[in-house]
N, C-alpha and C. Protein backbone atom coordinates (compact mmCIF):
# COMPACT_ATOMS: atom_id res chain seq x y z
N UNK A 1 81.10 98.96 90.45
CA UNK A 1 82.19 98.14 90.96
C UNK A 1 81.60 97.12 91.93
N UNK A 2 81.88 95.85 91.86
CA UNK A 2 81.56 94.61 92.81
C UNK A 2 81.94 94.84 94.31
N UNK A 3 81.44 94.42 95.36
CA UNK A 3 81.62 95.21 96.27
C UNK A 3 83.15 94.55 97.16
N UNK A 4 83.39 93.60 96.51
CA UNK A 4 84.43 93.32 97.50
C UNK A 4 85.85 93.40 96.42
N UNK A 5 85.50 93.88 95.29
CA UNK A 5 86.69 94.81 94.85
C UNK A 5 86.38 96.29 95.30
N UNK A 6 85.62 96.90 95.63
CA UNK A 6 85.63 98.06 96.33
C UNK A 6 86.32 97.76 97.89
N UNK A 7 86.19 97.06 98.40
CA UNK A 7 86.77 96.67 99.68
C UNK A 7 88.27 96.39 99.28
N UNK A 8 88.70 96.23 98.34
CA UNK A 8 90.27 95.30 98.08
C UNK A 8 90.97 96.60 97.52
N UNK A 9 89.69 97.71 96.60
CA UNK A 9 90.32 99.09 96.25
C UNK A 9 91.41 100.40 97.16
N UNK A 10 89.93 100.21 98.54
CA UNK A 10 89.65 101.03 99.29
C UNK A 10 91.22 101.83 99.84
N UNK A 11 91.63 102.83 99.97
CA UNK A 11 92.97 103.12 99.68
C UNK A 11 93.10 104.67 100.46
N UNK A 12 93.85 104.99 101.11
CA UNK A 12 94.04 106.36 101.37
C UNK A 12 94.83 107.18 100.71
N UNK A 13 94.29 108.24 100.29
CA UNK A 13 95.09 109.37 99.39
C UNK A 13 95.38 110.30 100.06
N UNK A 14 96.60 110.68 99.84
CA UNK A 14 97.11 112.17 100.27
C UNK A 14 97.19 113.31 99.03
N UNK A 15 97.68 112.40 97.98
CA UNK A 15 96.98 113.67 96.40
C UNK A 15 96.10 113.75 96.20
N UNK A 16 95.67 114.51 95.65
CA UNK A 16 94.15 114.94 94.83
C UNK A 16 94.52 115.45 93.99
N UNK A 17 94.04 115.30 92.33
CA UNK A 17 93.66 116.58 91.58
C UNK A 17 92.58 118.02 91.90
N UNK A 18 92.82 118.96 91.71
CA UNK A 18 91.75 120.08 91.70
C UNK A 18 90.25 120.01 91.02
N UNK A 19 90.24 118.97 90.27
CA UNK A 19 88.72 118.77 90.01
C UNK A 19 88.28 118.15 90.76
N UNK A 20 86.87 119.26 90.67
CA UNK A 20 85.63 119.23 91.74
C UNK A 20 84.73 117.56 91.32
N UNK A 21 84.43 116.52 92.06
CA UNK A 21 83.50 115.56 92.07
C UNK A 21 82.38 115.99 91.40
N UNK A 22 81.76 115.16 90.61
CA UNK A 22 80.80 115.59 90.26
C UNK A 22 79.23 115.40 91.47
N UNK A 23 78.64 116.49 91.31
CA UNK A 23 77.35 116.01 92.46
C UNK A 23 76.58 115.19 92.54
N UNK A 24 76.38 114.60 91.41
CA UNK A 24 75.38 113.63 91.05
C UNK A 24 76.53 112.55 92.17
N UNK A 25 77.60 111.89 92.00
CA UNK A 25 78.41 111.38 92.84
C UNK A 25 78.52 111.71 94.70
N UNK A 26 78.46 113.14 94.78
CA UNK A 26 78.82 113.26 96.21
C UNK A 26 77.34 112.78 96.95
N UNK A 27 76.09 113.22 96.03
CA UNK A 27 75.15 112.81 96.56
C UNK A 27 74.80 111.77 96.44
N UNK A 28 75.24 110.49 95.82
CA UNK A 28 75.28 109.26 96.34
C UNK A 28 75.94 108.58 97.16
N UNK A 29 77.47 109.63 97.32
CA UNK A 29 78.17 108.54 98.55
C UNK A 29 77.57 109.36 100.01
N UNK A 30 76.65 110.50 99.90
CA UNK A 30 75.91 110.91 100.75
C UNK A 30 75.04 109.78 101.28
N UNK A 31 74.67 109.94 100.60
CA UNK A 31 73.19 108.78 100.66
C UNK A 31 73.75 107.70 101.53
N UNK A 32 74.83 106.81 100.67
CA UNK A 32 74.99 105.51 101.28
C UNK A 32 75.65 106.04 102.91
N UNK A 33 75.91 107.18 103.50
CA UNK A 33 76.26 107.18 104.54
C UNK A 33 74.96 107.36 105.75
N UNK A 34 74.20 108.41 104.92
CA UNK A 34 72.63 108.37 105.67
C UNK A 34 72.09 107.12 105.74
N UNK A 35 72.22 105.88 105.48
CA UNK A 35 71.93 104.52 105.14
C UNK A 35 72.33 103.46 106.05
N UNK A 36 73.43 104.27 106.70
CA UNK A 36 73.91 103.48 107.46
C UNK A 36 73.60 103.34 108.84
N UNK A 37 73.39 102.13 109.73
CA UNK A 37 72.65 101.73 110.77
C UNK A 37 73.71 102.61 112.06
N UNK A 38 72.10 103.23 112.97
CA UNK A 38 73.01 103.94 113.75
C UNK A 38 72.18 103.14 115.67
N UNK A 39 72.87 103.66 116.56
CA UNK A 39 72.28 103.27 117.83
C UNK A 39 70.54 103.30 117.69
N UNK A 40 69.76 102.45 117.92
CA UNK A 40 68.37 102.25 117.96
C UNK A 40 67.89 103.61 116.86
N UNK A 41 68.44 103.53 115.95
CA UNK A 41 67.93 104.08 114.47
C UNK A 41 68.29 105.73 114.68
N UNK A 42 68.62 106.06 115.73
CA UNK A 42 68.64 107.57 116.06
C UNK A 42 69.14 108.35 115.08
N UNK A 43 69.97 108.10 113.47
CA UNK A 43 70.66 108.70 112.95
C UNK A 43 70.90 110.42 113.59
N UNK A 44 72.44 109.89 114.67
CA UNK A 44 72.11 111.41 115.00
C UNK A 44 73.70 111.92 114.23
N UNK A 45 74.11 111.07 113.04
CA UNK A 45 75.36 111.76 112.12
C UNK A 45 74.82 113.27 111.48
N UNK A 46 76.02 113.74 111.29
CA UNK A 46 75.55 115.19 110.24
C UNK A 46 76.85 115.37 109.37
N UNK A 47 77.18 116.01 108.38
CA UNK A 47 77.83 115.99 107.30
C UNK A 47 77.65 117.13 107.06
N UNK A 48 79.05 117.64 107.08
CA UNK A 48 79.53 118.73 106.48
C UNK A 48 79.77 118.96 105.05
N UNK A 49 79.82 119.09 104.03
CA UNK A 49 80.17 118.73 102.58
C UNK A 49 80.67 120.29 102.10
N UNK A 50 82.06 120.68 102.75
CA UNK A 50 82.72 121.99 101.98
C UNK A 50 83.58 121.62 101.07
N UNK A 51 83.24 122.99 100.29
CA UNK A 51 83.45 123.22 98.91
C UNK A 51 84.30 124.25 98.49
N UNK A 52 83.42 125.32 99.07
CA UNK A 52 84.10 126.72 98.96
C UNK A 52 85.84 126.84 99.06
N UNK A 53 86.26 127.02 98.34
CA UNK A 53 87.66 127.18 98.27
C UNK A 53 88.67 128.05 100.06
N UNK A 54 87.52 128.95 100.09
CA UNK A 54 88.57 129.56 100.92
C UNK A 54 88.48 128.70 102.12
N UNK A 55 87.47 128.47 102.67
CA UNK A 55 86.90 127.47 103.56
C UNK A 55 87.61 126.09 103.43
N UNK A 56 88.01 125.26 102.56
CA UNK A 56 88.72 124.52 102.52
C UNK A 56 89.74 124.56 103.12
N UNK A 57 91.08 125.46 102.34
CA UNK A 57 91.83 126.32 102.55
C UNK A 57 91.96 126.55 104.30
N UNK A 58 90.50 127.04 105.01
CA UNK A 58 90.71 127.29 106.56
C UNK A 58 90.56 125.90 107.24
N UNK A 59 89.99 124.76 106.49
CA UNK A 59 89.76 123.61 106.91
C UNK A 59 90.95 122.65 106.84
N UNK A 60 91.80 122.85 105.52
CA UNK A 60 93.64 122.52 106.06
C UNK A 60 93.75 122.80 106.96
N UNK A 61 93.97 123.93 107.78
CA UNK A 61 94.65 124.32 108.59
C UNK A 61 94.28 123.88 110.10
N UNK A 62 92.97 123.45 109.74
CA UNK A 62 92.69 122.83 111.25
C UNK A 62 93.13 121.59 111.16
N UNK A 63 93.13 120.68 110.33
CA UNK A 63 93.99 119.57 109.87
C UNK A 63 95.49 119.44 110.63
N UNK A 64 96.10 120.72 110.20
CA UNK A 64 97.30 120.61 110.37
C UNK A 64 98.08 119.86 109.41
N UNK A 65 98.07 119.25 108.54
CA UNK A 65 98.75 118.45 108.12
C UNK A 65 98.40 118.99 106.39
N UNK A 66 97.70 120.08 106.19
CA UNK A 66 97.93 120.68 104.87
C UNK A 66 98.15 120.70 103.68
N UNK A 67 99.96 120.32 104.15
CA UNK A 67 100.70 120.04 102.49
C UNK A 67 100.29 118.82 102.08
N UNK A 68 99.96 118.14 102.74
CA UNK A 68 99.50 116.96 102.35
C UNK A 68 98.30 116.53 101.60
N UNK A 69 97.32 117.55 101.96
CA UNK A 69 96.11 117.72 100.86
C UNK A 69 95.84 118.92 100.28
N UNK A 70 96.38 119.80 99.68
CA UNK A 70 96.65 121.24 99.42
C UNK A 70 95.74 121.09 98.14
N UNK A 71 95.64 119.77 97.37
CA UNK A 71 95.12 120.53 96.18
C UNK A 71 93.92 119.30 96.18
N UNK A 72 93.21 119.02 97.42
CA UNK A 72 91.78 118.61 97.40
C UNK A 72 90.71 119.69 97.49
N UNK A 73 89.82 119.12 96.42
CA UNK A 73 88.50 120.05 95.98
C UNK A 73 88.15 120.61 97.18
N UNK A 74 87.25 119.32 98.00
CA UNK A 74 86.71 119.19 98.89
C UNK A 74 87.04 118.94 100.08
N UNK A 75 86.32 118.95 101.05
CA UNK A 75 85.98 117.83 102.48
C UNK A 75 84.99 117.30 103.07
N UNK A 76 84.80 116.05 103.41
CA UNK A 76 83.15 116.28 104.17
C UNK A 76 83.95 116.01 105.47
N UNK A 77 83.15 116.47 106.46
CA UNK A 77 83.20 116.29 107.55
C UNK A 77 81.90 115.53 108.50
N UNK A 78 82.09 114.78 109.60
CA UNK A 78 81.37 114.29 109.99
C UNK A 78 81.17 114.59 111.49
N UNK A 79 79.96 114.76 112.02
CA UNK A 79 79.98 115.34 113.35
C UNK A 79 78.95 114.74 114.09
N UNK A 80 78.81 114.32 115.26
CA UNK A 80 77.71 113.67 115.86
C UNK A 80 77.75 114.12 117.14
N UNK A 81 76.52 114.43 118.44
CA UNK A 81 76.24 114.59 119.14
C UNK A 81 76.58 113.09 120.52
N UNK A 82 76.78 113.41 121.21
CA UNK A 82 76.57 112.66 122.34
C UNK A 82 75.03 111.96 122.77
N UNK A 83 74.55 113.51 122.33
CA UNK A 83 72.94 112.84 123.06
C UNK A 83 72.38 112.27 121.65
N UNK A 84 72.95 112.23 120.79
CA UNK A 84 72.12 111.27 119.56
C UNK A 84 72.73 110.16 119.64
N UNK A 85 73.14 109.49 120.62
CA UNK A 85 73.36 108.04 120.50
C UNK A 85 72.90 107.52 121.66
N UNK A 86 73.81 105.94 122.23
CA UNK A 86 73.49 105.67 123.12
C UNK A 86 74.41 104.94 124.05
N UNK A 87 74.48 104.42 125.20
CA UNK A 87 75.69 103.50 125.78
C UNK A 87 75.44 102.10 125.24
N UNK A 88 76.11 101.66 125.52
CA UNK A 88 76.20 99.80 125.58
C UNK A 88 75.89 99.41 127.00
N UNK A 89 75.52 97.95 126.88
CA UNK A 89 75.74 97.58 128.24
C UNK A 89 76.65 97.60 129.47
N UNK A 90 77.59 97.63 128.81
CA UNK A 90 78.70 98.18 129.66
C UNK A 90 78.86 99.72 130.15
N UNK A 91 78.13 100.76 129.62
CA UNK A 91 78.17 102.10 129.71
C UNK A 91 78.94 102.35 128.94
N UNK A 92 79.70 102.06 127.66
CA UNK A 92 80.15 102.73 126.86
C UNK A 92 79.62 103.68 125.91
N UNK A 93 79.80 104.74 125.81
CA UNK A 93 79.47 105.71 124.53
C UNK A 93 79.25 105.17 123.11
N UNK A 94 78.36 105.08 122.48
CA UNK A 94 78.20 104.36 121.12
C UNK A 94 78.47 105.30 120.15
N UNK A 95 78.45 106.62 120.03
CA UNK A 95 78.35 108.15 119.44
C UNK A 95 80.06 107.50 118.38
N UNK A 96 81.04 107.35 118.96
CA UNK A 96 81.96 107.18 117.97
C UNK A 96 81.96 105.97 116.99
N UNK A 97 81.50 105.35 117.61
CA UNK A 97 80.62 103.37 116.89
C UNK A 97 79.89 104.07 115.93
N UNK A 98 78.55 104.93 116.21
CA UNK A 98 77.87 105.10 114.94
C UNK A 98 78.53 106.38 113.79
N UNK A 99 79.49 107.03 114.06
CA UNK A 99 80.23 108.24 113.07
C UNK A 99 81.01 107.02 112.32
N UNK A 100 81.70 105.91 113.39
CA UNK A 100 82.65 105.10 111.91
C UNK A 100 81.49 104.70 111.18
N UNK A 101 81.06 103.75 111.71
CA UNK A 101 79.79 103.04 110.53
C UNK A 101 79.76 104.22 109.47
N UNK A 102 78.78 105.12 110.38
CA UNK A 102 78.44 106.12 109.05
C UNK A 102 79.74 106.43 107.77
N UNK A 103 80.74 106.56 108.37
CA UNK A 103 81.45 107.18 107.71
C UNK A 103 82.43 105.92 106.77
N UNK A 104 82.03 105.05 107.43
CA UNK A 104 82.89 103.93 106.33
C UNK A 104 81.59 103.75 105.34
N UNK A 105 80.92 103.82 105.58
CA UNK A 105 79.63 103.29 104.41
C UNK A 105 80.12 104.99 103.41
N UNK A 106 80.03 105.76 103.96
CA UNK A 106 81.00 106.98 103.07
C UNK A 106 81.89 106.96 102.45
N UNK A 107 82.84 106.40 102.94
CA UNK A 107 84.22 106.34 102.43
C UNK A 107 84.23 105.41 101.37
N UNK A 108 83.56 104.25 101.46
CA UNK A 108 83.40 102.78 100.70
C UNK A 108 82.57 103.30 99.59
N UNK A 109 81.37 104.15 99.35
CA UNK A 109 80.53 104.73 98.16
C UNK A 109 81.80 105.53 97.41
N UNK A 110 82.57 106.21 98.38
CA UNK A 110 83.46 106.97 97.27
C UNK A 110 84.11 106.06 96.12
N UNK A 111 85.04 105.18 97.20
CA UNK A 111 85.87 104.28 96.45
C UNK A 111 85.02 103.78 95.30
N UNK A 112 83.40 102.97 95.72
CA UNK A 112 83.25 102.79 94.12
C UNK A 112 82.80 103.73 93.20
N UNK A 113 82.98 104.82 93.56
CA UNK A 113 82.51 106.24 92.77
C UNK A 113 83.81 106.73 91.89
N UNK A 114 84.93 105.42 92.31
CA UNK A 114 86.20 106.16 91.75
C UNK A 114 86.81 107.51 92.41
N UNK A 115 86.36 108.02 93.19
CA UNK A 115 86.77 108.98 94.11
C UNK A 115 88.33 108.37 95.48
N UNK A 116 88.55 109.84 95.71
CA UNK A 116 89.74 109.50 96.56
C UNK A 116 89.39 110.02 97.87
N UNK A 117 89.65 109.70 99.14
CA UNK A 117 89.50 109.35 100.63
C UNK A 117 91.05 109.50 101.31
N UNK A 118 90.61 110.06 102.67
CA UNK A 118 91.95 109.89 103.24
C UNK A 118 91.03 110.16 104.66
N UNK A 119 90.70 109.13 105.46
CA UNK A 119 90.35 109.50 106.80
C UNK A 119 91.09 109.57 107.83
N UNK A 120 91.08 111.20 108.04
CA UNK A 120 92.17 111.46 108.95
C UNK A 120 91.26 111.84 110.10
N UNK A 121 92.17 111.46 111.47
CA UNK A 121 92.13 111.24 112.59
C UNK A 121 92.54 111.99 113.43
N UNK A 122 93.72 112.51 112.77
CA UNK A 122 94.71 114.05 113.53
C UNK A 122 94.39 115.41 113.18
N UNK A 123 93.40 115.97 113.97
CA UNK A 123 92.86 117.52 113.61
C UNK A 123 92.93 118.15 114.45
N UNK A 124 92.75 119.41 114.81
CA UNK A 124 92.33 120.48 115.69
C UNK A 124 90.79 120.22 115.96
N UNK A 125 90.13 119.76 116.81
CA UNK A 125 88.82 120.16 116.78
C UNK A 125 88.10 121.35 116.89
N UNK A 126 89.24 121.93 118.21
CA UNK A 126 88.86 123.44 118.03
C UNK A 126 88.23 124.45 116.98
N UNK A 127 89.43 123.92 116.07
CA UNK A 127 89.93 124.56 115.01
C UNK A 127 88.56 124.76 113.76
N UNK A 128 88.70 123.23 113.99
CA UNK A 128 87.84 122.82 112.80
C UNK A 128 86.00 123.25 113.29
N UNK A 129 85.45 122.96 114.57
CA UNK A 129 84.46 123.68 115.09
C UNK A 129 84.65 125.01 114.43
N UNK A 130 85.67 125.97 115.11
CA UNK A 130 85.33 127.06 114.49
C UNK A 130 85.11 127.46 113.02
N UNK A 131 86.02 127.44 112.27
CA UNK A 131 85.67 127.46 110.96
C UNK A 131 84.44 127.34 110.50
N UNK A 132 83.98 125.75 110.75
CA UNK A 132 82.45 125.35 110.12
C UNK A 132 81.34 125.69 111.13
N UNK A 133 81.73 126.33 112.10
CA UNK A 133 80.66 126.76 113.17
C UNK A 133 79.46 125.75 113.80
N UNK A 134 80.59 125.20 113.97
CA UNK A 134 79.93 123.67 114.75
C UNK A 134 79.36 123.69 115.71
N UNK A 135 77.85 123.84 116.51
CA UNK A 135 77.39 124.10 117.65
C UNK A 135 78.66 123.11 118.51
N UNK A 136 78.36 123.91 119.92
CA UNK A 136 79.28 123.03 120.94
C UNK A 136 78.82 121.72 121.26
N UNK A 137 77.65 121.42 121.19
CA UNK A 137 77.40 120.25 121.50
C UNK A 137 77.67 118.52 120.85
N UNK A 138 78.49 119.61 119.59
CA UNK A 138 78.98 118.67 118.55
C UNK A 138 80.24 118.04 118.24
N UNK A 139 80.82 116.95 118.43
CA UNK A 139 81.80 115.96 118.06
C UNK A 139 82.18 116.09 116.66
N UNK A 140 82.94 116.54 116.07
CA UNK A 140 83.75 116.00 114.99
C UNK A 140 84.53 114.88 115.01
N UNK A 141 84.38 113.95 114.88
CA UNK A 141 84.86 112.81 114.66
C UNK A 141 85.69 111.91 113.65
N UNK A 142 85.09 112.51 112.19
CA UNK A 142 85.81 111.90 111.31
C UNK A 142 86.05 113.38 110.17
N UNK A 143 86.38 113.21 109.30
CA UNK A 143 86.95 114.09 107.98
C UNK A 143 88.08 114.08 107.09
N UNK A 144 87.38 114.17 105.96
CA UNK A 144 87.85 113.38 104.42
C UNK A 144 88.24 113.98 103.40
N UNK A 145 89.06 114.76 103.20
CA UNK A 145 89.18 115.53 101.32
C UNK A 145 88.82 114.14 100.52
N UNK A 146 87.96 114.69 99.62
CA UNK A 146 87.34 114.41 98.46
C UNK A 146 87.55 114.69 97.09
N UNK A 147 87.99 113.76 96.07
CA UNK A 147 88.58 114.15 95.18
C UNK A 147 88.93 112.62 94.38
N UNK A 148 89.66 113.30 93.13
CA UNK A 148 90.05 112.37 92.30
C UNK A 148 91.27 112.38 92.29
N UNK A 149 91.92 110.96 92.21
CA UNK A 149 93.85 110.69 93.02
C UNK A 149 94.60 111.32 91.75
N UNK A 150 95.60 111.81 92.06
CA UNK A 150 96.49 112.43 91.96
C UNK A 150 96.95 111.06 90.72
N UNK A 151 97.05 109.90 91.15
CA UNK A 151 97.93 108.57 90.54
C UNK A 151 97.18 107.12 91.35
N UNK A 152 96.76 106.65 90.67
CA UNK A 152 95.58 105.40 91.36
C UNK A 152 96.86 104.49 91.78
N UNK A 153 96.22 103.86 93.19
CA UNK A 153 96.92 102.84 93.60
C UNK A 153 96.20 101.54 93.24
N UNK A 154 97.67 100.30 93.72
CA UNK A 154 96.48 99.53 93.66
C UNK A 154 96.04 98.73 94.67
N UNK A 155 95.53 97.49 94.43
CA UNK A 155 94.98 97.34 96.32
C UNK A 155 95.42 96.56 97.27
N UNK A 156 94.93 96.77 98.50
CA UNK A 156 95.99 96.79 99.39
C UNK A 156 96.28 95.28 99.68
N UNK A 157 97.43 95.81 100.10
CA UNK A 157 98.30 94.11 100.12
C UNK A 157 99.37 93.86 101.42
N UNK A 158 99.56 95.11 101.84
CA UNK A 158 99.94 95.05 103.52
C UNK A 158 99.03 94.60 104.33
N UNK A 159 98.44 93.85 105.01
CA UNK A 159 97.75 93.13 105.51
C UNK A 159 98.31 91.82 105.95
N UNK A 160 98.08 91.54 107.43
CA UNK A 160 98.37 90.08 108.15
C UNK A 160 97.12 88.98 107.47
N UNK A 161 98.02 87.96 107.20
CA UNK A 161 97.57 87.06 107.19
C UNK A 161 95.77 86.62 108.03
N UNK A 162 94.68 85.92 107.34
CA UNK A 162 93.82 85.76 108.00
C UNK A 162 93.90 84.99 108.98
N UNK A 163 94.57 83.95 108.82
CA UNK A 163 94.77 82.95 109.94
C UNK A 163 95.68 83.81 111.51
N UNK A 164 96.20 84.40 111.31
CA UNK A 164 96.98 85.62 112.89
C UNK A 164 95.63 86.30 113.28
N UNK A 165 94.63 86.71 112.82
CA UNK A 165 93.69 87.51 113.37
C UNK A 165 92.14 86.59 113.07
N UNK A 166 91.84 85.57 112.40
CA UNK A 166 90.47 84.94 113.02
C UNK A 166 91.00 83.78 113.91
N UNK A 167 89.76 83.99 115.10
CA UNK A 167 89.81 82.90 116.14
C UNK A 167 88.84 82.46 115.89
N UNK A 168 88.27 80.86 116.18
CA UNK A 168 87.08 80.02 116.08
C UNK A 168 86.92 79.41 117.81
N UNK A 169 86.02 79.87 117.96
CA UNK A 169 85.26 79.24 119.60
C UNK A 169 86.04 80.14 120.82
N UNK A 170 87.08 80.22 120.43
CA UNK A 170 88.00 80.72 121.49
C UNK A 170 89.32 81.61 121.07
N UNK A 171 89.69 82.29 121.87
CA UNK A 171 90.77 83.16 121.22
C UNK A 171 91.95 82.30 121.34
């Protein structure tokens, strides 16, 4: 797929069918996420990639939001450390800067993998630490059921106008 129909694809799913991705696939939209540029190269992302049914299953539930993906294969999850990144000049934390990157260069391999995405934002971290036995020192940040859509959409078209959101020289 051309990459800026993968960008025009790119779509959030709440269905899934029950078939499993094939691997040859998960390990390429792997890849393109390891690929992706992190604070002074530190790649300090890590990736969860569950499978196991029951584990899934406990990984809804840290979700919270469940019914909504009940019949995704998968999830990857994404987790990054504090001390694997770095501040900005300003002293800001870069650690959540480099999990999106990573994880949109993820999300974007799916889409042209024909795969389905839903990056959700609203979890238990607790929750979800425990389950996948996330050392403490670790951020969960992002996480995705993985799968093939339920009913393909098509692309997105809610969107403001370019001219309301680019400024030239000045805001």
């Amino acid at each position: 797929m051309e990459f800026y129909d993968v960008i025009r694809k790119r779509r959030s799913y709440r269905a899934y069918r029950a078939e499993m991705p094939e691997e040859e696939k998960v390990n390429r939209i792997l890849n393109a996420a390891r690929l992706a540029p992190t604070w002074a190269n530190m790649q300090g992302m890590h990736y969860i990639v569950v499978k196991d049914p029951e584990t899934v299953k406990r990984v809804w539930k840290g979700v919270g939001q469940s019914q909504k993906f009940v019949e995704a294969p998968m999830f990857i999850v994404g987790v990054i450390s504090e001390s694997d990144s770095g501040k900005n000049s300003s002293g800001l934390e870069c650690f959540p800067l480099d999990c999106g990157i990573c994880f949109e260069h993820l999300i974007l391999a799916a889409t042209a993998e024909g795969l389905a995405t839903c990056w959700i934002g609203w979890f238990n971290e607790t929750k979800v630490k425990e389950v996948l036995e996330i050392p403490k020192k670790y951020r969960v940040l992002a996480l995705t059921p993985l799968g093939y859509p339920v009913r393909e959409k098509g692309e997105v078209v809610d969107r403001k106008p370019i001219e309301e959101i680019v400024h030239y020289n000045k805001f």
